[in-house]
C-alpha atoms as a PDB file:
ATOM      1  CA  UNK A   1       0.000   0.000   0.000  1.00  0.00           C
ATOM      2  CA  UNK A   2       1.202   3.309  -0.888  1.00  0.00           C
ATOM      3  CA  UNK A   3       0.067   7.046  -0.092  1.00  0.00           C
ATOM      4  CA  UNK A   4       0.624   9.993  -2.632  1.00  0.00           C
ATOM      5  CA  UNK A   5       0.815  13.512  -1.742  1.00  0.00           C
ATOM      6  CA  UNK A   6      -0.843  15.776  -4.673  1.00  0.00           C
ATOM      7  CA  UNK A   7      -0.681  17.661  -6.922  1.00  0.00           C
ATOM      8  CA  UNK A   8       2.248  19.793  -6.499  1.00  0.00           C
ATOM      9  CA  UNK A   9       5.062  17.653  -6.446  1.00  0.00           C
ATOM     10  CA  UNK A  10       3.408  14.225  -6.549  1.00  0.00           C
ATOM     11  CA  UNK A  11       5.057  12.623  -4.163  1.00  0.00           C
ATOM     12  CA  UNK A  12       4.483   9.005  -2.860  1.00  0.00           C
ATOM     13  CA  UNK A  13       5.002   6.920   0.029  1.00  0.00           C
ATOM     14  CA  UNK A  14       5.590   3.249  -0.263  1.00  0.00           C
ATOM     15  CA  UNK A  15       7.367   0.564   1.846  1.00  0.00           C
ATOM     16  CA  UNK A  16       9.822  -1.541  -0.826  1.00  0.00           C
ATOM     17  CA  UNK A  17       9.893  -5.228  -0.904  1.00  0.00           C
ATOM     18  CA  UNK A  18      13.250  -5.054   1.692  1.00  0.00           C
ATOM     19  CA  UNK A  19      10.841  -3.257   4.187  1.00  0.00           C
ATOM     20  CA  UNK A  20      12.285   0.378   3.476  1.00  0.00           C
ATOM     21  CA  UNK A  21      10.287   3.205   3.723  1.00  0.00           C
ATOM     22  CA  UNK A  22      10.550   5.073   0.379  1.00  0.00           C
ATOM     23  CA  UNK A  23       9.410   8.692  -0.981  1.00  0.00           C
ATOM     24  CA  UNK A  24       9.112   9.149  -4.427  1.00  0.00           C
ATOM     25  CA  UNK A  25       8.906  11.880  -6.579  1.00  0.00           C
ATOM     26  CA  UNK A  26       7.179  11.924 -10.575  1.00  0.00           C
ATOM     27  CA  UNK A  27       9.860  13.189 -12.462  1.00  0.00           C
ATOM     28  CA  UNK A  28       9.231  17.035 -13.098  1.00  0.00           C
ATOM     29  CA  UNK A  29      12.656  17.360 -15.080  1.00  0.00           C
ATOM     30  CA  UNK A  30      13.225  14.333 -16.631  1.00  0.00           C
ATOM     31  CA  UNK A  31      14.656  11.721 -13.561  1.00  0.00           C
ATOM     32  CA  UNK A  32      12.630  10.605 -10.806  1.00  0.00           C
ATOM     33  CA  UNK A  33      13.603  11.150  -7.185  1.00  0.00           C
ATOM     34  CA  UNK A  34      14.007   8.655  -4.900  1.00  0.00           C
ATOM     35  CA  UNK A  35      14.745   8.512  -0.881  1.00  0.00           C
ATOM     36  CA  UNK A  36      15.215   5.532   1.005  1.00  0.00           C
ATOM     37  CA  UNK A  37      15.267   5.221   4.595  1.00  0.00           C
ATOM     38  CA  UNK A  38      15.316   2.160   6.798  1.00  0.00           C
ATOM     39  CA  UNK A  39      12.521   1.401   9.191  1.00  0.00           C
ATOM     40  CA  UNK A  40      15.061   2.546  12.687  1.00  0.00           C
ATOM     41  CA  UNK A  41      15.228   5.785  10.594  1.00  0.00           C
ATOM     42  CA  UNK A  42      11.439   6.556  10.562  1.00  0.00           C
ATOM     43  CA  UNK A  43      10.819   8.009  13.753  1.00  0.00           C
ATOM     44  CA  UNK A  44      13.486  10.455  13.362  1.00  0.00           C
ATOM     45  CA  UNK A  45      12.495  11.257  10.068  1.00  0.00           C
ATOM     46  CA  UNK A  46       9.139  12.249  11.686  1.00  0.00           C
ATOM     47  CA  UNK A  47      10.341  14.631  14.023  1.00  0.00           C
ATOM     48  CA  UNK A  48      12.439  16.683  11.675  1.00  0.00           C
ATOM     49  CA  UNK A  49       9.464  16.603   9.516  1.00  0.00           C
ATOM     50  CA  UNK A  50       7.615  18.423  12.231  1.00  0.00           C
ATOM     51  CA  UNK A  51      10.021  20.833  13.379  1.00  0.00           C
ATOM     52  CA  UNK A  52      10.322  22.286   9.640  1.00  0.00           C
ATOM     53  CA  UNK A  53       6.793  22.287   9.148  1.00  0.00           C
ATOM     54  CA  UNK A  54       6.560  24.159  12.400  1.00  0.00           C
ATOM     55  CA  UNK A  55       9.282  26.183  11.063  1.00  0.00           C
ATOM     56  CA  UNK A  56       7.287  26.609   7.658  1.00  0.00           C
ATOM     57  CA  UNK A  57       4.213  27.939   9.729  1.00  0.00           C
ATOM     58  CA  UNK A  58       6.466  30.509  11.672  1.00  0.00           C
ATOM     59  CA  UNK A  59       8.294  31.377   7.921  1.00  0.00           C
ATOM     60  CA  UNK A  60       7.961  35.357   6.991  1.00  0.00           C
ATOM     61  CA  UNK A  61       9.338  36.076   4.343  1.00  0.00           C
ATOM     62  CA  UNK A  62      11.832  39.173   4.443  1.00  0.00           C
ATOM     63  CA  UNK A  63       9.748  41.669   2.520  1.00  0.00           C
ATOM     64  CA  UNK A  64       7.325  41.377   5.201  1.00  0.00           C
ATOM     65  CA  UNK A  65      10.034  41.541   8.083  1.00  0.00           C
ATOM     66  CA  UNK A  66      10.993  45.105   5.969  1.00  0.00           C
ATOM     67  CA  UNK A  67       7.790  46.445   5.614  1.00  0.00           C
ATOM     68  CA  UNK A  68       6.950  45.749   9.367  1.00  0.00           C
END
């Protein structure tokens, strides 16, 4: 079972027949992307996931900071 993220980037989620967790990305410019991580990996994985989204939320851009 797999999960895909869309439409921007298309990426999708799958766990390969060795039991890695994979991410892979449709090929905007020609190769496909592909990151492999091993299952130990995962939970780590997770929590720098979260702290950049976090950081994403908290993002202003600098023309903003300027304007302020």
């Amino acid at each position: 079972m797999s999960s895909r993220i869309e439409p921007r980037y298309g990426a999708e989620v799958y766990v390969s027949q060795t039991g890695h967790v994979c991410i892979k990305q449709d090929p905007a410019c020609g190769e496909e992307q592909l990151v492999i991580f091993h299952r130990e990996e995962v939970p780590e994985l997770i929590a720098h996931l979260q702290r950049e989204y976090q950081n994403a939320l908290d993002f202003v851009p600098e023309t903003e900071v300027h304007d302020a």
